[in-house]
C-alpha atoms as a PDB file:
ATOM      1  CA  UNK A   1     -23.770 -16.940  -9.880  1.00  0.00           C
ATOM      2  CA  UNK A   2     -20.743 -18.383 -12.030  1.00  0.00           C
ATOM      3  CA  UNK A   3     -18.997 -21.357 -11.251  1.00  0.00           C
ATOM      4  CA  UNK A   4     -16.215 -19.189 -10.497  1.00  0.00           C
ATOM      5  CA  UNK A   5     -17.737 -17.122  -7.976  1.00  0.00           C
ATOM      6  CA  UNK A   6     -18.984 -20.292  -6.088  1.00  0.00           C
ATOM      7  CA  UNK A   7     -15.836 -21.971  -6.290  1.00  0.00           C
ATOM      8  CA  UNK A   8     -14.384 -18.761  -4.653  1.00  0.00           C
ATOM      9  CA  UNK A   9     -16.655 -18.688  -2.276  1.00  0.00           C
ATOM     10  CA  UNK A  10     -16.382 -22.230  -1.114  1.00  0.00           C
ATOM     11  CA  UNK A  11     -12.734 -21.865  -0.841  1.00  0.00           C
ATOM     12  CA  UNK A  12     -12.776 -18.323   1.311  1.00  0.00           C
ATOM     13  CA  UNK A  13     -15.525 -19.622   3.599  1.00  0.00           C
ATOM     14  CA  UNK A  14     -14.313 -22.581   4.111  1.00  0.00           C
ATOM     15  CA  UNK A  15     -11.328 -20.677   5.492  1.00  0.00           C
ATOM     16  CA  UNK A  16     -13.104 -17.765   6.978  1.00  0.00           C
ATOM     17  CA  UNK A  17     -13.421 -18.345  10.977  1.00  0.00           C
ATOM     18  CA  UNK A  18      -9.323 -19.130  11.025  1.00  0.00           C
ATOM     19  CA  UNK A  19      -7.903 -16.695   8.368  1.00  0.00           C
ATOM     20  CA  UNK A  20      -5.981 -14.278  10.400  1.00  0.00           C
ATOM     21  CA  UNK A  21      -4.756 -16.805  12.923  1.00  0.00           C
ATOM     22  CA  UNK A  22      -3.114 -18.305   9.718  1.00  0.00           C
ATOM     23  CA  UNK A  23      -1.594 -15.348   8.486  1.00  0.00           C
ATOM     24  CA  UNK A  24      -0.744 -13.428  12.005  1.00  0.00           C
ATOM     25  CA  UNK A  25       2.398 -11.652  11.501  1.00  0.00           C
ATOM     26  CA  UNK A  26       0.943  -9.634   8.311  1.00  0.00           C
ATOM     27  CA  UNK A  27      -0.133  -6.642   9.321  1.00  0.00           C
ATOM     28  CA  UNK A  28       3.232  -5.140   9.180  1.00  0.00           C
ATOM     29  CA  UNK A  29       3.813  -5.858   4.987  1.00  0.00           C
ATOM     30  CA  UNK A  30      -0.081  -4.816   4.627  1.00  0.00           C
ATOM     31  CA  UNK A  31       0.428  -0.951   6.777  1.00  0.00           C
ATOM     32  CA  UNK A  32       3.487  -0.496   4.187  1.00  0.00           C
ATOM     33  CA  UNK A  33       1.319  -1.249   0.946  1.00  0.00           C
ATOM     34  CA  UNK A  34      -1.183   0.826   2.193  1.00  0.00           C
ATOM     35  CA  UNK A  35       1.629   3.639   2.846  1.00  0.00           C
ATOM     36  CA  UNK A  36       3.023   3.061  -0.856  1.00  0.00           C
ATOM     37  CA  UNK A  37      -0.030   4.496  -1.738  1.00  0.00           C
ATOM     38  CA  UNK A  38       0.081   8.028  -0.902  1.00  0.00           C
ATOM     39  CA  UNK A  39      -3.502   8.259   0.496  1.00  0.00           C
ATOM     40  CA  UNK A  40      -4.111  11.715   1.181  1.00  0.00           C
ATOM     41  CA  UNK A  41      -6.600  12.744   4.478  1.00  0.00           C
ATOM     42  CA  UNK A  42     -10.454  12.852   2.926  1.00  0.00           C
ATOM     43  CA  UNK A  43      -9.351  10.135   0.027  1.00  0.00           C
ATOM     44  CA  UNK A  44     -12.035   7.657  -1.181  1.00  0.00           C
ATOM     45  CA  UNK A  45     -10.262   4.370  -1.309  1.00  0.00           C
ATOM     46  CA  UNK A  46     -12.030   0.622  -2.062  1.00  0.00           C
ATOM     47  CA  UNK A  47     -10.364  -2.726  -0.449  1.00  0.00           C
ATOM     48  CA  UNK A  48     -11.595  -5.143  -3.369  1.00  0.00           C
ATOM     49  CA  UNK A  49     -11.920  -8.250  -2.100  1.00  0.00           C
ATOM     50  CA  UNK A  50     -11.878  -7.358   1.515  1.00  0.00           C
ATOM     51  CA  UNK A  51     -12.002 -10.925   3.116  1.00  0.00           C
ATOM     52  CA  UNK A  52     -11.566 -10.422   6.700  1.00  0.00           C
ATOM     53  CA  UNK A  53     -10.524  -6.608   6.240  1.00  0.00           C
ATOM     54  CA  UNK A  54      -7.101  -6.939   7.362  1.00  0.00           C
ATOM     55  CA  UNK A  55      -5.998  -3.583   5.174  1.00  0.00           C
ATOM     56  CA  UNK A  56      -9.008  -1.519   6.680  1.00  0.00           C
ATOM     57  CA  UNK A  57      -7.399   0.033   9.558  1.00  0.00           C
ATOM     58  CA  UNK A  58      -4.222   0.914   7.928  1.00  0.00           C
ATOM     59  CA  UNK A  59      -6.294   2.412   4.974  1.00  0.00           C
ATOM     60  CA  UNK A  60      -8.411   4.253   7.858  1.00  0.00           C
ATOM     61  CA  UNK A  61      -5.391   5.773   9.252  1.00  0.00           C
ATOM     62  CA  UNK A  62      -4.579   6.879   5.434  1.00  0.00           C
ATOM     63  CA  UNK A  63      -7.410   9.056   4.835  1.00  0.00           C
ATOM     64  CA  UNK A  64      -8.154   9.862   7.996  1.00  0.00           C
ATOM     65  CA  UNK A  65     -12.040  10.724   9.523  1.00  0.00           C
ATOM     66  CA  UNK A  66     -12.865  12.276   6.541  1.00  0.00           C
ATOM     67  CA  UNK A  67     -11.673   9.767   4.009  1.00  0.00           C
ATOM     68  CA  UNK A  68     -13.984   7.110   2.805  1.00  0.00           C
ATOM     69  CA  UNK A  69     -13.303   3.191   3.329  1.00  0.00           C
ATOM     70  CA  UNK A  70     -15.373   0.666   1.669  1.00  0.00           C
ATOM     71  CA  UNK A  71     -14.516  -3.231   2.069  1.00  0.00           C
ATOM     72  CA  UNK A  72     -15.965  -4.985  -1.018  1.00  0.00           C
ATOM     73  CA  UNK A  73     -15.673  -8.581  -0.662  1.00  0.00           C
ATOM     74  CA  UNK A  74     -17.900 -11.788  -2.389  1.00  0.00           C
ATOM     75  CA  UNK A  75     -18.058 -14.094   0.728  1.00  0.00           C
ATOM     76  CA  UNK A  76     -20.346 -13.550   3.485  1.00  0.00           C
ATOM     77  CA  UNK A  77     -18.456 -15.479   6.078  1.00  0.00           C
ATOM     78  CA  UNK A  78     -15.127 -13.758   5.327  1.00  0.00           C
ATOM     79  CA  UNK A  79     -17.213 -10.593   6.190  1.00  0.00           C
ATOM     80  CA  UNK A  80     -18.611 -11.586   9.286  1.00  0.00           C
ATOM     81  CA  UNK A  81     -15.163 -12.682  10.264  1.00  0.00           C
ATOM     82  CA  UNK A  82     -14.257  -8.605   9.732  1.00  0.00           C
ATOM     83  CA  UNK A  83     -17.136  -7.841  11.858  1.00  0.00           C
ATOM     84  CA  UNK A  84     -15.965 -10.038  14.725  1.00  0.00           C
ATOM     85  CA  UNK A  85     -12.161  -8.874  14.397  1.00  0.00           C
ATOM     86  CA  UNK A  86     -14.095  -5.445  15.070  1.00  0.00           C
ATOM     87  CA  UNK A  87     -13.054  -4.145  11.335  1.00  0.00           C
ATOM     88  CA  UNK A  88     -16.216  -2.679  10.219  1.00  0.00           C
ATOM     89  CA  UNK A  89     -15.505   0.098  12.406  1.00  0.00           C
ATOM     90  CA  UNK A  90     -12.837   0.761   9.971  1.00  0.00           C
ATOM     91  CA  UNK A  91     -15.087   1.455   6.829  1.00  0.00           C
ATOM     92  CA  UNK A  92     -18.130   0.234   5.471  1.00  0.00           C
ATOM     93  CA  UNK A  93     -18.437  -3.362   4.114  1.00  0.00           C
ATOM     94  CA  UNK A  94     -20.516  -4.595   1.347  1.00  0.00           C
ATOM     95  CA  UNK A  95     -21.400  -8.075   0.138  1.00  0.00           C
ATOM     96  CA  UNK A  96     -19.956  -7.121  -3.221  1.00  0.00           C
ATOM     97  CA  UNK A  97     -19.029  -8.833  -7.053  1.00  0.00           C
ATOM     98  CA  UNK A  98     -15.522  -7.357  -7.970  1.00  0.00           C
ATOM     99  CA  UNK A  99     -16.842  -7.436 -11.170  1.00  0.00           C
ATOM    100  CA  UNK A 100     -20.142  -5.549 -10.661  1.00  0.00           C
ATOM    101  CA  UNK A 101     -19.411  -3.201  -7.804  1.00  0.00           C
ATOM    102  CA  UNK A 102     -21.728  -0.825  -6.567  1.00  0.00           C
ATOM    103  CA  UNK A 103     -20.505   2.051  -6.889  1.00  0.00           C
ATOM    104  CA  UNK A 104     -20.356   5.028  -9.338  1.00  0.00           C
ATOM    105  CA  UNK A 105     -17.891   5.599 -11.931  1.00  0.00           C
ATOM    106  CA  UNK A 106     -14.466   7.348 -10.949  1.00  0.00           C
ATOM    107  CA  UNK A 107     -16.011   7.513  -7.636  1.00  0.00           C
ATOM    108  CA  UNK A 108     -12.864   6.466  -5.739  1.00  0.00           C
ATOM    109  CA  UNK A 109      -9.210   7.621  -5.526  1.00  0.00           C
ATOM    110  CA  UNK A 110      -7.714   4.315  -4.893  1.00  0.00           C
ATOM    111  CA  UNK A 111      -8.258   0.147  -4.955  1.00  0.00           C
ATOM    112  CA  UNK A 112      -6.742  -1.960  -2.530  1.00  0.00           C
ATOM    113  CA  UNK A 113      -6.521  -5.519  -3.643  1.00  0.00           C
ATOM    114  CA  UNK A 114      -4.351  -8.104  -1.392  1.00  0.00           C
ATOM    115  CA  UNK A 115      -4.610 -11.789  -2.833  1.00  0.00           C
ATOM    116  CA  UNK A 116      -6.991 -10.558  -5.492  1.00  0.00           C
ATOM    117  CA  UNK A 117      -5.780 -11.004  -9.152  1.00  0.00           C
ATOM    118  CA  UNK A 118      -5.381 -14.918  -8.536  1.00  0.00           C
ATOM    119  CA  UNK A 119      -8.839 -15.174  -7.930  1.00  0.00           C
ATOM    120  CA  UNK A 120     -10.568 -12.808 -10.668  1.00  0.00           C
ATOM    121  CA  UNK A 121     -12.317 -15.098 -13.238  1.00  0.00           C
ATOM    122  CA  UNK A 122     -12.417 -12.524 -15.841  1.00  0.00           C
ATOM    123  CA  UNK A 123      -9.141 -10.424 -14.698  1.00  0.00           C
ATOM    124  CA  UNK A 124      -8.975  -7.955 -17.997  1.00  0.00           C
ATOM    125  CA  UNK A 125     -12.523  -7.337 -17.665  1.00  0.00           C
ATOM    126  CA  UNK A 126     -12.609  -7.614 -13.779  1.00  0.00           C
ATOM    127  CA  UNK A 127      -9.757  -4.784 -13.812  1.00  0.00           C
ATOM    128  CA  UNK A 128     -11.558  -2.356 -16.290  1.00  0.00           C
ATOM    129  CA  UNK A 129     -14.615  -2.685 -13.695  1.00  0.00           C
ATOM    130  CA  UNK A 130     -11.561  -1.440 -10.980  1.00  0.00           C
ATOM    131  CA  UNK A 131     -10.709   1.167 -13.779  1.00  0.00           C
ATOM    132  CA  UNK A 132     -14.235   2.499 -13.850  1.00  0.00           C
ATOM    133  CA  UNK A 133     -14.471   3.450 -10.176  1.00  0.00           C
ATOM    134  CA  UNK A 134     -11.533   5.163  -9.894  1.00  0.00           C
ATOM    135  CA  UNK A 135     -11.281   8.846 -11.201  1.00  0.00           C
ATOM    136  CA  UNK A 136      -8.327   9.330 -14.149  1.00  0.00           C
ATOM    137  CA  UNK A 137      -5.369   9.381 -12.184  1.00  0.00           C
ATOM    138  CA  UNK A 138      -6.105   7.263  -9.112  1.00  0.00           C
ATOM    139  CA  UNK A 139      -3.969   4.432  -7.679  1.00  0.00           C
ATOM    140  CA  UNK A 140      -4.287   0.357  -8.043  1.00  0.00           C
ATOM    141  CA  UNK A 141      -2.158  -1.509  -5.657  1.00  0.00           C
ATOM    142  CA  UNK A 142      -2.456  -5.191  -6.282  1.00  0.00           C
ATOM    143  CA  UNK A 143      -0.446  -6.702  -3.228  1.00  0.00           C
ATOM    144  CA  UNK A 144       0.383 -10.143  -1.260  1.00  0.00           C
ATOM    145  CA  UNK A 145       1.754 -10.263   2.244  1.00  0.00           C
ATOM    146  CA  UNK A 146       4.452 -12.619   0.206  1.00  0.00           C
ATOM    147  CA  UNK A 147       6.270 -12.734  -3.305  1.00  0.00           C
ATOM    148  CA  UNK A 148       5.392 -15.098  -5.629  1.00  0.00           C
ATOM    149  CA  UNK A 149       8.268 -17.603  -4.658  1.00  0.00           C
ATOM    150  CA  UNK A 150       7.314 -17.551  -1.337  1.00  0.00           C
ATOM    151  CA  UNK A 151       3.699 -18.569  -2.221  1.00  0.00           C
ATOM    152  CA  UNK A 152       4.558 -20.765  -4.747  1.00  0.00           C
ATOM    153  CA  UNK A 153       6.128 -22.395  -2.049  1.00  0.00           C
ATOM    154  CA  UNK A 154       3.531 -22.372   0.777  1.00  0.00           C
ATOM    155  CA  UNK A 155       1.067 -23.426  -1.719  1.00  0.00           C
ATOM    156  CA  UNK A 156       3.330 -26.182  -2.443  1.00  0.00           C
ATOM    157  CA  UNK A 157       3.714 -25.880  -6.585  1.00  0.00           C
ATOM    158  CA  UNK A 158       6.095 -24.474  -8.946  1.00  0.00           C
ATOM    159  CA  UNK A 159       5.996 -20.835 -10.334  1.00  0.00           C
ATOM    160  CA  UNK A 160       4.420 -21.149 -14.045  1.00  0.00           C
ATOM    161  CA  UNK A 161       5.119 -18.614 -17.415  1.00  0.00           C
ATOM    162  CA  UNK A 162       1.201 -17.977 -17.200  1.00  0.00           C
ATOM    163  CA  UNK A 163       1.522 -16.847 -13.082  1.00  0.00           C
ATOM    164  CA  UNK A 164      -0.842 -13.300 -13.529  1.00  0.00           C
ATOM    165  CA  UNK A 165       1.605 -11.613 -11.216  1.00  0.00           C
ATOM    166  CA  UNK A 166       4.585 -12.285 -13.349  1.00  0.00           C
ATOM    167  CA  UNK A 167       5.361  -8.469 -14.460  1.00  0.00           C
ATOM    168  CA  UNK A 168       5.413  -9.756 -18.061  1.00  0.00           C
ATOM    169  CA  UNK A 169       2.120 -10.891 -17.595  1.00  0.00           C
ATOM    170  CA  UNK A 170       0.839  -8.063 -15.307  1.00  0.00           C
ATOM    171  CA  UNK A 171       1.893  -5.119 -17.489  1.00  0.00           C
ATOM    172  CA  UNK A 172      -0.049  -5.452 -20.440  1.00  0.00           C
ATOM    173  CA  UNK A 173      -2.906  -7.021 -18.495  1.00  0.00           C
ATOM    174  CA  UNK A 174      -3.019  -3.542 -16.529  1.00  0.00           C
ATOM    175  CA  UNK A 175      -2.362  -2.132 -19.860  1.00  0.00           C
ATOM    176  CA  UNK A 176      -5.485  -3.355 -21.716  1.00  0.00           C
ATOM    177  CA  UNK A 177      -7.518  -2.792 -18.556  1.00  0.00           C
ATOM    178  CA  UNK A 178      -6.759   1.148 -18.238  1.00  0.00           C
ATOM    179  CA  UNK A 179      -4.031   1.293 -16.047  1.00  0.00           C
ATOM    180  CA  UNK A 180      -0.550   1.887 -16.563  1.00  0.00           C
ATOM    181  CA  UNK A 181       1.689  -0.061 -14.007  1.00  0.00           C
ATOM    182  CA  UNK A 182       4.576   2.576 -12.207  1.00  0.00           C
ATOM    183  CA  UNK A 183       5.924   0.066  -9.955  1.00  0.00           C
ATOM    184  CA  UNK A 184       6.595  -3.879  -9.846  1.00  0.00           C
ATOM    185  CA  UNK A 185       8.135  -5.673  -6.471  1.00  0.00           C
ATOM    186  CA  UNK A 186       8.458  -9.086  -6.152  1.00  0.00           C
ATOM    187  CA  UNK A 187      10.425 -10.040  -2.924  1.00  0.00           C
ATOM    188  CA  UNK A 188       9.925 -13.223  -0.978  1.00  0.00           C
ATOM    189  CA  UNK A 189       7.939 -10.791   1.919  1.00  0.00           C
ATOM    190  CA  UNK A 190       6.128  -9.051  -0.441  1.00  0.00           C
ATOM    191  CA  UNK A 191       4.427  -8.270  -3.947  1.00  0.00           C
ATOM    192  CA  UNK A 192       3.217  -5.276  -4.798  1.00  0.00           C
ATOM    193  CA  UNK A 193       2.520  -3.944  -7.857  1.00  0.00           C
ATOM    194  CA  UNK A 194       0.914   0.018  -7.950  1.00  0.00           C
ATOM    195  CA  UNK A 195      -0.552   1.541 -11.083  1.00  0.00           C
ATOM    196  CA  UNK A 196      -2.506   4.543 -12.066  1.00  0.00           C
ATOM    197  CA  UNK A 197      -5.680   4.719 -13.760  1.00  0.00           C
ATOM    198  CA  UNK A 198      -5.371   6.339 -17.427  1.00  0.00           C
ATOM    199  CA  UNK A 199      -7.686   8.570 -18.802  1.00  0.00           C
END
């Protein structure tokens, strides 16, 4: 494993057991990103980096019995903390790499990623391995319960030129990694950028 990885690990699980009692008044901003997606009934949607599956009910609800939900996520104590809050019975949930998911090409419709891009290591290469899941077509929402401001703020820094979600940033980064971005909101309750994945 990369220092990366186990630096992201250490910082979700470290967090894990009190996540959602931090963050309790999301699920509202996370039901509308999911909605902005257009899932239809029987879609095949992923939640990259799952943590504690927050996003997997409102994504159930989205494609509906016959849809498929997968929560991919690389810490094993943000997923138990899913499994406690009851979420598995939302999709399935795998002990996954963004990077190296298991899963067949353009095998999905959609990837749901809340919190993600800050914490790819590779995010150009970790996006084309997004790209290759989803069939030609298919929808990336890359999403924060918060704008950038707002984090910047919680987080207690400034907002820097090389911030990934800055749209001048994020565009051609989608760009080289095979999507093409169709919408860009940054609002101090919310970021969330959609794309769609080119041939």
């Amino acid at each position: 494993m990369s220092d990366d990885h186990t630096r992201v690990q250490e910082f979700f699980a470290a967090r894990a057991a009190d996540w959602d009692s931090r963050f309790p008044d999301d699920g509202p901003a996370y039901r509308a990103a999911v909605a902005e997606l257009g899932l239809a009934p029987g879609a095949r949607v992923l939640d990259a980096g799952c943590g504690t599956g927050r996003a997997l009910p409102a994504l159930r609800d989205a494609v509906g019995p016959s849809g498929m939900v997968l929560g991919a996520d690389l810490t094993p104590a943000m997923l138990e903390a899913a499994v406690r809050a009851g979420r598995q019975s939302c999709g399935r949930l795998l002990l996954a790499d963004v990077a190296r998911l298991p899963v067949r090409g353009q095998a999905l419709d959609a990837v749901f990623g809340a919190g993600l891009i800050a914490h790819l290591p590779d995010p150009a290469e970790n996006l084309r391995e997004l790209a290759r899941v989803v069939r030609p077509g298919g929808v990336l929402a890359l999403f924060h319960p918060v704008g950038r401001a707002a984090l910047a703020a919680r987080q207690g820094r400034q907002i820097t030129p090389d911030d990934l979600r800055a749209e001048g940033n994020l565009r051609p980064l989608l760009a080289g990694s095979g999507w093409r971005m169709t919408s860009y909101v940054d609002e101090d309750t919310r970021f969330l950028a959609l794309a769609l994945r080119q041939d």
